[in-house]
N, C-alpha and C. Protein backbone atom coordinates (compact mmCIF):
# COMPACT_ATOMS: atom_id res chain seq x y z
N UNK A 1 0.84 -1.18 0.00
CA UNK A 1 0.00 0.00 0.00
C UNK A 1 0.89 1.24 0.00
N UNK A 2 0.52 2.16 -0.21
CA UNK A 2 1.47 3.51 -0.35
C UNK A 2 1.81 3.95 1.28
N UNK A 3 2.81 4.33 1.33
CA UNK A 3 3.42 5.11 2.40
C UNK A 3 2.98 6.08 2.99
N UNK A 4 2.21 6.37 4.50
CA UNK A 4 2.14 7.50 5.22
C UNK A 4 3.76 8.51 5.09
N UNK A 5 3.07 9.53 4.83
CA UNK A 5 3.87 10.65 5.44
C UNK A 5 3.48 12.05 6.31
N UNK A 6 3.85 12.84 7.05
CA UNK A 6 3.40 13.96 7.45
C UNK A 6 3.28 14.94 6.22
N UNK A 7 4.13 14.95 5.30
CA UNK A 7 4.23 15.97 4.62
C UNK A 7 3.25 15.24 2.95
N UNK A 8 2.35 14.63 3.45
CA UNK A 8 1.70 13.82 2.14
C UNK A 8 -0.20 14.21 2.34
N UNK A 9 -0.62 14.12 1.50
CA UNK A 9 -2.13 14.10 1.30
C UNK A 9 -2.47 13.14 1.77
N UNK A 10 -3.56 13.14 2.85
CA UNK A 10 -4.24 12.00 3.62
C UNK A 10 -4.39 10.85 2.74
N UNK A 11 -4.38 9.66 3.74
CA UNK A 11 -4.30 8.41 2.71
C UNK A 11 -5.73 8.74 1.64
N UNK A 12 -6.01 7.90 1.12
CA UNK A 12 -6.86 8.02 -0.01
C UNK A 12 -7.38 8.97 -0.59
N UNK A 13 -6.78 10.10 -0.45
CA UNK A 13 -6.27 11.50 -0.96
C UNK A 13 -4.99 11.42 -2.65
N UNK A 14 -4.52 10.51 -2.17
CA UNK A 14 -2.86 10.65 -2.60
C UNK A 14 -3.16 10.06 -4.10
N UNK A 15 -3.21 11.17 -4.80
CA UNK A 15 -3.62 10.84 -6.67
C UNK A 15 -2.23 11.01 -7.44
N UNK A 16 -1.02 11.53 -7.02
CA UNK A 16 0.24 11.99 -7.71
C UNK A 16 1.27 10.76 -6.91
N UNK A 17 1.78 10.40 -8.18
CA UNK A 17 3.08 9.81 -8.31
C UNK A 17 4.31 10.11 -8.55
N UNK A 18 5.58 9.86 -7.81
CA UNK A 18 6.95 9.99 -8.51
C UNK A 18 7.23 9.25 -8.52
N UNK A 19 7.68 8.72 -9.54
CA UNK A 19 8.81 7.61 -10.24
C UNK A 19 10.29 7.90 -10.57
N UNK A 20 10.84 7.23 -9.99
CA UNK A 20 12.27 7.54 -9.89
C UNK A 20 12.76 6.42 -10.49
N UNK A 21 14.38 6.43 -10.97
CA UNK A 21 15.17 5.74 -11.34
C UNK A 21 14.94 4.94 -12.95
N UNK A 22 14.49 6.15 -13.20
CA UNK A 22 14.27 6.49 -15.28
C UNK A 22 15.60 6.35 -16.18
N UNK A 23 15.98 5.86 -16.78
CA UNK A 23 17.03 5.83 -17.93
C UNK A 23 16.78 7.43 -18.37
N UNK A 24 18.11 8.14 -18.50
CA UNK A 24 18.18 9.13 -18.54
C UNK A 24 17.55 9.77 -19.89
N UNK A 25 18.07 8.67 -20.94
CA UNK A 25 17.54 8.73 -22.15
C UNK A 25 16.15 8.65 -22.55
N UNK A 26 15.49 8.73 -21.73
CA UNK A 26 14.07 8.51 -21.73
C UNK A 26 12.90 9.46 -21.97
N UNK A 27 12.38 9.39 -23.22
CA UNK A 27 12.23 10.67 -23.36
C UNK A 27 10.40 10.56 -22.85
N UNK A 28 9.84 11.37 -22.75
CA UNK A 28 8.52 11.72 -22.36
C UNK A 28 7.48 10.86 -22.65
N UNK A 29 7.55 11.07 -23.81
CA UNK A 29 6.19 10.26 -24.69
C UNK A 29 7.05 8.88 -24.51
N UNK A 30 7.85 8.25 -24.18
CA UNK A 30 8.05 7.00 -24.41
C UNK A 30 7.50 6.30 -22.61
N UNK A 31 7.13 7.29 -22.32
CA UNK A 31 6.81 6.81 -21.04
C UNK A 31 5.68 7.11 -20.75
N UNK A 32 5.08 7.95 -21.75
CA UNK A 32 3.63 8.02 -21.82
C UNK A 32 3.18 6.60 -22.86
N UNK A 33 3.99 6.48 -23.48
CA UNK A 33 3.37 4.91 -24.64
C UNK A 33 3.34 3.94 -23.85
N UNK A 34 4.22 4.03 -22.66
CA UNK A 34 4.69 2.72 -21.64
C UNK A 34 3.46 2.78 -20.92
N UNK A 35 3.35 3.72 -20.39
CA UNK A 35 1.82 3.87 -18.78
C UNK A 35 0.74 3.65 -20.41
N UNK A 36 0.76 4.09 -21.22
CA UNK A 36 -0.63 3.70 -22.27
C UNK A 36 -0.78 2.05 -22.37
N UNK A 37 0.07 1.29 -22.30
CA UNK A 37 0.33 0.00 -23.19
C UNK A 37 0.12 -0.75 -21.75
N UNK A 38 0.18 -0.18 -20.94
CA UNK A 38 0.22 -1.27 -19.32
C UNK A 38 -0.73 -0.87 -18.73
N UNK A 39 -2.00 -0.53 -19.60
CA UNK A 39 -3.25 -0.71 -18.59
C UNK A 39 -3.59 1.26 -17.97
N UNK A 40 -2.60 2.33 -18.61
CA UNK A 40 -2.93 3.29 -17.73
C UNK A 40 -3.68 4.35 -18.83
N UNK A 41 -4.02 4.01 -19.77
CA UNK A 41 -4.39 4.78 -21.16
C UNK A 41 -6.18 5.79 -20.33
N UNK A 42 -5.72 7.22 -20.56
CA UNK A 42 -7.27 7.95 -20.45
C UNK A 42 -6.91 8.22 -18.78
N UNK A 43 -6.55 7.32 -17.99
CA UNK A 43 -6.89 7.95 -16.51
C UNK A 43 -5.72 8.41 -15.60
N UNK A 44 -4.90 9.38 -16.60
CA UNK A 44 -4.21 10.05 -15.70
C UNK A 44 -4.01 11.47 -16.76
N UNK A 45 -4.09 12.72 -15.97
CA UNK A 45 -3.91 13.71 -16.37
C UNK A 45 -3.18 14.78 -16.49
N UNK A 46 -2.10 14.08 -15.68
CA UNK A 46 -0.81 15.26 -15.50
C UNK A 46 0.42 13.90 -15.89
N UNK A 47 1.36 14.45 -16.54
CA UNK A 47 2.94 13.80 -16.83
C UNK A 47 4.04 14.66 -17.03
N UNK A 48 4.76 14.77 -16.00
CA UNK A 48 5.51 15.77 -16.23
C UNK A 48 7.56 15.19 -15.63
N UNK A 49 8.12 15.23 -16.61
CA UNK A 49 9.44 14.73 -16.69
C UNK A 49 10.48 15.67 -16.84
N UNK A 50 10.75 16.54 -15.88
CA UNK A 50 11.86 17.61 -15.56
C UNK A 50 13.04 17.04 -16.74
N UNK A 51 13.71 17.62 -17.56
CA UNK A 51 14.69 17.34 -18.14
C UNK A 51 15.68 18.45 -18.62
N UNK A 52 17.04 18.29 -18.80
CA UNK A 52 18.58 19.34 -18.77
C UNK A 52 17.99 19.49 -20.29
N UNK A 53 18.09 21.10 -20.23
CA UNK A 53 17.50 21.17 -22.27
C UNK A 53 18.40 21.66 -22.77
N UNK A 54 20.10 21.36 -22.23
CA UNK A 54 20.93 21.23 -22.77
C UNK A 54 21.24 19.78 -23.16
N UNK A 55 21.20 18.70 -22.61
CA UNK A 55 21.79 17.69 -22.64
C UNK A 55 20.28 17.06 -23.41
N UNK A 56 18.90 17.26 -23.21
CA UNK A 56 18.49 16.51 -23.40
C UNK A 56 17.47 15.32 -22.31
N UNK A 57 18.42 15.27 -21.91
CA UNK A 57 17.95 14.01 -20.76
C UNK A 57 17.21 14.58 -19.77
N UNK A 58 16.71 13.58 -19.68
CA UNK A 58 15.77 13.98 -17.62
C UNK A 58 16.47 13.74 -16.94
N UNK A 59 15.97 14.22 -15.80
CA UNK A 59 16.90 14.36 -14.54
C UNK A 59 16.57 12.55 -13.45
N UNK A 60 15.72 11.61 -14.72
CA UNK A 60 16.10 10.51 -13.95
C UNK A 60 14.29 10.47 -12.99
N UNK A 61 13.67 10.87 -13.19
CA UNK A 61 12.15 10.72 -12.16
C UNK A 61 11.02 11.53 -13.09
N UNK A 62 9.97 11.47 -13.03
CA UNK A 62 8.56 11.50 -13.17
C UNK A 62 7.27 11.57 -12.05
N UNK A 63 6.59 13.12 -12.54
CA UNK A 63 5.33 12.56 -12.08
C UNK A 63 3.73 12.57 -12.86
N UNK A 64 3.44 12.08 -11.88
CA UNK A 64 2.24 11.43 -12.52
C UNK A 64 1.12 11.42 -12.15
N UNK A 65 0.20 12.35 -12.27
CA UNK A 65 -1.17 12.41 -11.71
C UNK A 65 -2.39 11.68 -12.19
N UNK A 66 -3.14 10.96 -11.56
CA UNK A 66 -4.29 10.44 -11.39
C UNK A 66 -5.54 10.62 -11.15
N UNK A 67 -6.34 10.05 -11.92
CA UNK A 67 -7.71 10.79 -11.52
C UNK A 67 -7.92 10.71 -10.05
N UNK A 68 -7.68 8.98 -9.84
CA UNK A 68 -8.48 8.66 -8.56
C UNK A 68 -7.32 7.90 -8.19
N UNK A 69 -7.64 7.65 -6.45
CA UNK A 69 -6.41 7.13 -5.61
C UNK A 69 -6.31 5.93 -6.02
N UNK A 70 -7.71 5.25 -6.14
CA UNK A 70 -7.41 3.92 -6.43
C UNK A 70 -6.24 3.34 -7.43
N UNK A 71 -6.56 4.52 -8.57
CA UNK A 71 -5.85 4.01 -9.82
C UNK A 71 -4.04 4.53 -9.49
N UNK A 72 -4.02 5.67 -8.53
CA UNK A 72 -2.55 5.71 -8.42
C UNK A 72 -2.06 4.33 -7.21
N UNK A 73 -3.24 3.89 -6.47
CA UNK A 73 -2.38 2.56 -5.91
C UNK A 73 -2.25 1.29 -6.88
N UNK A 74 -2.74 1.63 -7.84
CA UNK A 74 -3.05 0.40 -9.03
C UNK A 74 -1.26 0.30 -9.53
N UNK A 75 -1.02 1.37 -10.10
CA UNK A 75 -0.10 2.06 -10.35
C UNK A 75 0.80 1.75 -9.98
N UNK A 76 1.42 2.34 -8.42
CA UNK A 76 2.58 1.80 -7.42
C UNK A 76 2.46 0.15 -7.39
N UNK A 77 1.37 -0.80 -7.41
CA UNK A 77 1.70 -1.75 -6.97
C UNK A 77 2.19 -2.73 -8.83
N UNK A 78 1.95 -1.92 -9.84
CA UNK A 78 2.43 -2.57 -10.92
C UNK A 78 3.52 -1.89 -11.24
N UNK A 79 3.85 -0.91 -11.08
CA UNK A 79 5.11 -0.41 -11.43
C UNK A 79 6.77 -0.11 -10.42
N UNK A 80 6.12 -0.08 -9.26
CA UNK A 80 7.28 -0.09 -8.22
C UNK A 80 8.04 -1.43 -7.98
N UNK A 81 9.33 -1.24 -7.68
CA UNK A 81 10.62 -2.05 -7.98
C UNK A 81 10.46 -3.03 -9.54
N UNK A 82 9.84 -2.56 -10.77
CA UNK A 82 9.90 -3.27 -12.10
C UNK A 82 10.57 -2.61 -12.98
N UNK A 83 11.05 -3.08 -13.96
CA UNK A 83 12.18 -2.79 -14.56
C UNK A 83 11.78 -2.98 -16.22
N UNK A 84 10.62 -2.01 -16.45
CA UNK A 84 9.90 -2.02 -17.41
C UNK A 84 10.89 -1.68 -18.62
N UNK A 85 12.12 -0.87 -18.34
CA UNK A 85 12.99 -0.03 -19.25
C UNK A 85 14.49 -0.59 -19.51
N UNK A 86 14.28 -1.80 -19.86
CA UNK A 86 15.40 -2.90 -20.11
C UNK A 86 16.07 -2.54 -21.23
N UNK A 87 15.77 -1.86 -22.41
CA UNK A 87 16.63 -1.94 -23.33
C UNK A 87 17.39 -0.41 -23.39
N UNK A 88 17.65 0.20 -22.16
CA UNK A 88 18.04 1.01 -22.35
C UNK A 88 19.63 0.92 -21.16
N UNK A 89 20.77 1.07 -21.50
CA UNK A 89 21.97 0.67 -20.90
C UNK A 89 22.05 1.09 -19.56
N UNK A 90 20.95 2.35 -18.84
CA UNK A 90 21.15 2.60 -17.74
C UNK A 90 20.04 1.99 -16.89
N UNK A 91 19.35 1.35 -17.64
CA UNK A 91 17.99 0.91 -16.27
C UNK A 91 18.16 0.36 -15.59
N UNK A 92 17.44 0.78 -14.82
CA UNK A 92 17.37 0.26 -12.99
C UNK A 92 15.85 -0.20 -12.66
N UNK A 93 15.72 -0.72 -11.78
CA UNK A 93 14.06 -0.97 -11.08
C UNK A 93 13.81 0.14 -10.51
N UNK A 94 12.56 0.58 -10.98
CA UNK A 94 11.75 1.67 -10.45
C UNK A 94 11.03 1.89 -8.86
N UNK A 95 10.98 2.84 -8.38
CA UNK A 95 10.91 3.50 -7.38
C UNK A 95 9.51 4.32 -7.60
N UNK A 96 8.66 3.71 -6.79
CA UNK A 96 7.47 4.78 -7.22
C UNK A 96 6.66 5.53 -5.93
N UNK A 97 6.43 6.46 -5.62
CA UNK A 97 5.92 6.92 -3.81
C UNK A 97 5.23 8.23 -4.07
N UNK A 98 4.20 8.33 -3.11
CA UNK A 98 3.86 9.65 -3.34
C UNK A 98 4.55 10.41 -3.51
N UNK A 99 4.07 11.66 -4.74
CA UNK A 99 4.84 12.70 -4.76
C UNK A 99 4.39 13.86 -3.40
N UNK A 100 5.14 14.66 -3.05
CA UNK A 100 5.17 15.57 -2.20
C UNK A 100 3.67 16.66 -2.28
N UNK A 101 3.69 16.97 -4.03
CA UNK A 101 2.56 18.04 -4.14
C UNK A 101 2.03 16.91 -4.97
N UNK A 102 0.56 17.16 -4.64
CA UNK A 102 -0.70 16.14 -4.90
C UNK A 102 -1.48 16.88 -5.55
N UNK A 103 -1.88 16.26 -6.64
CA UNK A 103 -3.36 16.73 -7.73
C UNK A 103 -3.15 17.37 -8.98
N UNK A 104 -3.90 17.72 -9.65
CA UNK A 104 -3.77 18.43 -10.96
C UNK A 104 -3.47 19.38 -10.97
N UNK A 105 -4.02 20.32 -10.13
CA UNK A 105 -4.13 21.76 -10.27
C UNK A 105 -2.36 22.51 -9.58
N UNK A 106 -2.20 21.55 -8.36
CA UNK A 106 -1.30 21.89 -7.46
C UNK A 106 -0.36 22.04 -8.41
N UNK A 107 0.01 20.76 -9.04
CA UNK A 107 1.44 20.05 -9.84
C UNK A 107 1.45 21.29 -11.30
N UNK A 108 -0.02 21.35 -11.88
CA UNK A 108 0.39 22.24 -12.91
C UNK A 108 0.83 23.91 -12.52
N UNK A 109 0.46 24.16 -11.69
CA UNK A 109 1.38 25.29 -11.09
C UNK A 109 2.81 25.55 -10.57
N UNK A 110 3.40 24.28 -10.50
CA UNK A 110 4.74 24.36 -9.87
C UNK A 110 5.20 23.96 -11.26
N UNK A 111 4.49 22.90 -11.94
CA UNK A 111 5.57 22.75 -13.39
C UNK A 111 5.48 23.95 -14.12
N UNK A 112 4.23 24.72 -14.46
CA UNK A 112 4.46 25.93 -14.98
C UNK A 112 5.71 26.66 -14.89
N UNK A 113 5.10 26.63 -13.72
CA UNK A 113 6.36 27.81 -12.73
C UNK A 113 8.10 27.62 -13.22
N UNK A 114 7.92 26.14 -13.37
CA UNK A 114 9.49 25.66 -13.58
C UNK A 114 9.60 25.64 -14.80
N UNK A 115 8.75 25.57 -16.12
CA UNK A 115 8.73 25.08 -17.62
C UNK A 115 8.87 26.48 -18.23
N UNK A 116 8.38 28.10 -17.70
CA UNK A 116 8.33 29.06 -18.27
C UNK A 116 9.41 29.48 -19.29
N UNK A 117 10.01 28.01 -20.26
CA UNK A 117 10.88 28.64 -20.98
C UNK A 117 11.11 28.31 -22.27
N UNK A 118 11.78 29.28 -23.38
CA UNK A 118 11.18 29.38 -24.62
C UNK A 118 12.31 28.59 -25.35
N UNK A 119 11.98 27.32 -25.39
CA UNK A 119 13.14 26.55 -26.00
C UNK A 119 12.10 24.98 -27.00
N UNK A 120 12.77 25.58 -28.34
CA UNK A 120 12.02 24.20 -29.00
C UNK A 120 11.80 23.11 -29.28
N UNK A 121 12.90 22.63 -28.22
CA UNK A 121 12.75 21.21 -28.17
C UNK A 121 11.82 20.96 -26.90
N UNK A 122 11.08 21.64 -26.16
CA UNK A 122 10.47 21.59 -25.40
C UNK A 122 9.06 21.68 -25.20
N UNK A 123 8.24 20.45 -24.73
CA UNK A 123 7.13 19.80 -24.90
C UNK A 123 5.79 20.58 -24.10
N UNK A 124 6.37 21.08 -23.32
CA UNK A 124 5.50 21.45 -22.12
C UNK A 124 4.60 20.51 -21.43
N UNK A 125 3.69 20.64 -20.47
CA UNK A 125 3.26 19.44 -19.88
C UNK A 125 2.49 18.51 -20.99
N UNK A 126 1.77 17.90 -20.01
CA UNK A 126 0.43 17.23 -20.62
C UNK A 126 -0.77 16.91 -19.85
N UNK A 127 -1.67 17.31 -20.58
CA UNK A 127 -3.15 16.87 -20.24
C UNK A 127 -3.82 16.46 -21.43
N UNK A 128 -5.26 15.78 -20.48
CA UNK A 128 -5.92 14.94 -21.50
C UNK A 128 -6.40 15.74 -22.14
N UNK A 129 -6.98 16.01 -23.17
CA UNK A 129 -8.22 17.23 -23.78
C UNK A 129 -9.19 17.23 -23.35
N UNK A 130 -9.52 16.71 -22.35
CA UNK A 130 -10.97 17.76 -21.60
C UNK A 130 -10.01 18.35 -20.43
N UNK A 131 -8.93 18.25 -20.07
CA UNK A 131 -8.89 18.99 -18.96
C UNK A 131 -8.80 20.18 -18.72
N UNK A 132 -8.99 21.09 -17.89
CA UNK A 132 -9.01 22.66 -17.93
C UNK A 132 -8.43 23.07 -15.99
N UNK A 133 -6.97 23.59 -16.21
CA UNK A 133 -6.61 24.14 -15.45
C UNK A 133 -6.81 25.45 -15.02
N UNK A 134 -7.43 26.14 -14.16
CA UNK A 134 -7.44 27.30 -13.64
C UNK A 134 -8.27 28.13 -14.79
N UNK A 135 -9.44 27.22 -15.58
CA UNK A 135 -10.03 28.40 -16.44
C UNK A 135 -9.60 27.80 -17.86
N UNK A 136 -8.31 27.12 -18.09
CA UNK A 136 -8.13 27.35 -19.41
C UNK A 136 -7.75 25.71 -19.71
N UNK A 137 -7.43 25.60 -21.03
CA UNK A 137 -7.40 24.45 -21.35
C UNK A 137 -6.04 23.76 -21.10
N UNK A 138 -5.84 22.47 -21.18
CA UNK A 138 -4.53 21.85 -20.90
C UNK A 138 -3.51 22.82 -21.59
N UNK A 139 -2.52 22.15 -22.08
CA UNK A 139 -1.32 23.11 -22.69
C UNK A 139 -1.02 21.90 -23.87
N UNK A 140 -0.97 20.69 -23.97
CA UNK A 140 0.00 19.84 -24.62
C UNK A 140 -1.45 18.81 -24.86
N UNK A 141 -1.40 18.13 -25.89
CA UNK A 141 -2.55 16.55 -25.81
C UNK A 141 -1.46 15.51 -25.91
N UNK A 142 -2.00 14.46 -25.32
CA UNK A 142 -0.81 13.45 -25.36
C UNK A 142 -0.28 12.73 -26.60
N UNK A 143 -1.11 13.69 -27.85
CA UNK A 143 -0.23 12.98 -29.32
C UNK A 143 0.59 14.27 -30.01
N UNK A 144 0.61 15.21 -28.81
CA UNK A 144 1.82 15.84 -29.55
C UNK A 144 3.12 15.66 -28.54
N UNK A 145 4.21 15.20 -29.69
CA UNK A 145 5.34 14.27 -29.16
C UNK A 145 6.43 15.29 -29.66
């Protein structure tokens, strides 16, 4: 079952995931095709993969918001310590735990906050197409790659 913390959203509260220990090379959408192909396709609405937009790479973790708790414990218990990312020379078994900031709205304000920058290899988040943050519509649909 997921981990109490003080600094976490009451148990069955807890809809956001981090996933840690990502092949660096890993790019976004390949981990959106991965959560699509393993059962997670339509019920999650936030994906967001911090990455050096010099180098390219992520910084190695992901998160991942959920509609409902259920489906983020669905989640942790199929994806934590598995090693879905075998053909890539750095993978490791995954690490998956609540993330710190919980929900849609929360997470798209801090990634904003951190993404505000004008570079073209850069994806910006993602949401589903009905979603609407703070008034307005997602930013990204998950088939632009």
């Amino acid at each position: 079952m997921i981990e109490k913390s003080s600094s976490l959203a009451a148990p069955g509260k807890i809809t956001t995931m981090m996933v840690s220990n990502l092949p660096s090379r890993l790019q976004r959408s390949e981990l959106m095709d991965m959560l699509d192909g393993s059962g997670f396709d339509g019920v999650y609405d936030f994906c967001y993969v911090p990455s050096d937009f010099h180098s390219g790479m992520n910084n190695g973790h992901a998160f991942i918001n959920f509609h409902d708790h259920g489906t983020a414990v669905r989640f942790k218990e199929a994806w934590h310590a598995a090693a879905p990312f075998r053909d890539y020379s750095d993978s490791q078994t995954l690490r998956v735990v609540p993330a710190r900031i919980q929900g849609l709205r929360a997470n798209a304000k801090m990634a904003s906050a951190r993404t505000n920058v004008r570079n073209p290899k850069h994806h910006g988040l993602v949401f589903t197409k009905d979603q609407s943050v703070n008034g307005q519509s997602g930013l990204a649909v998950k088939d632009c790659r």
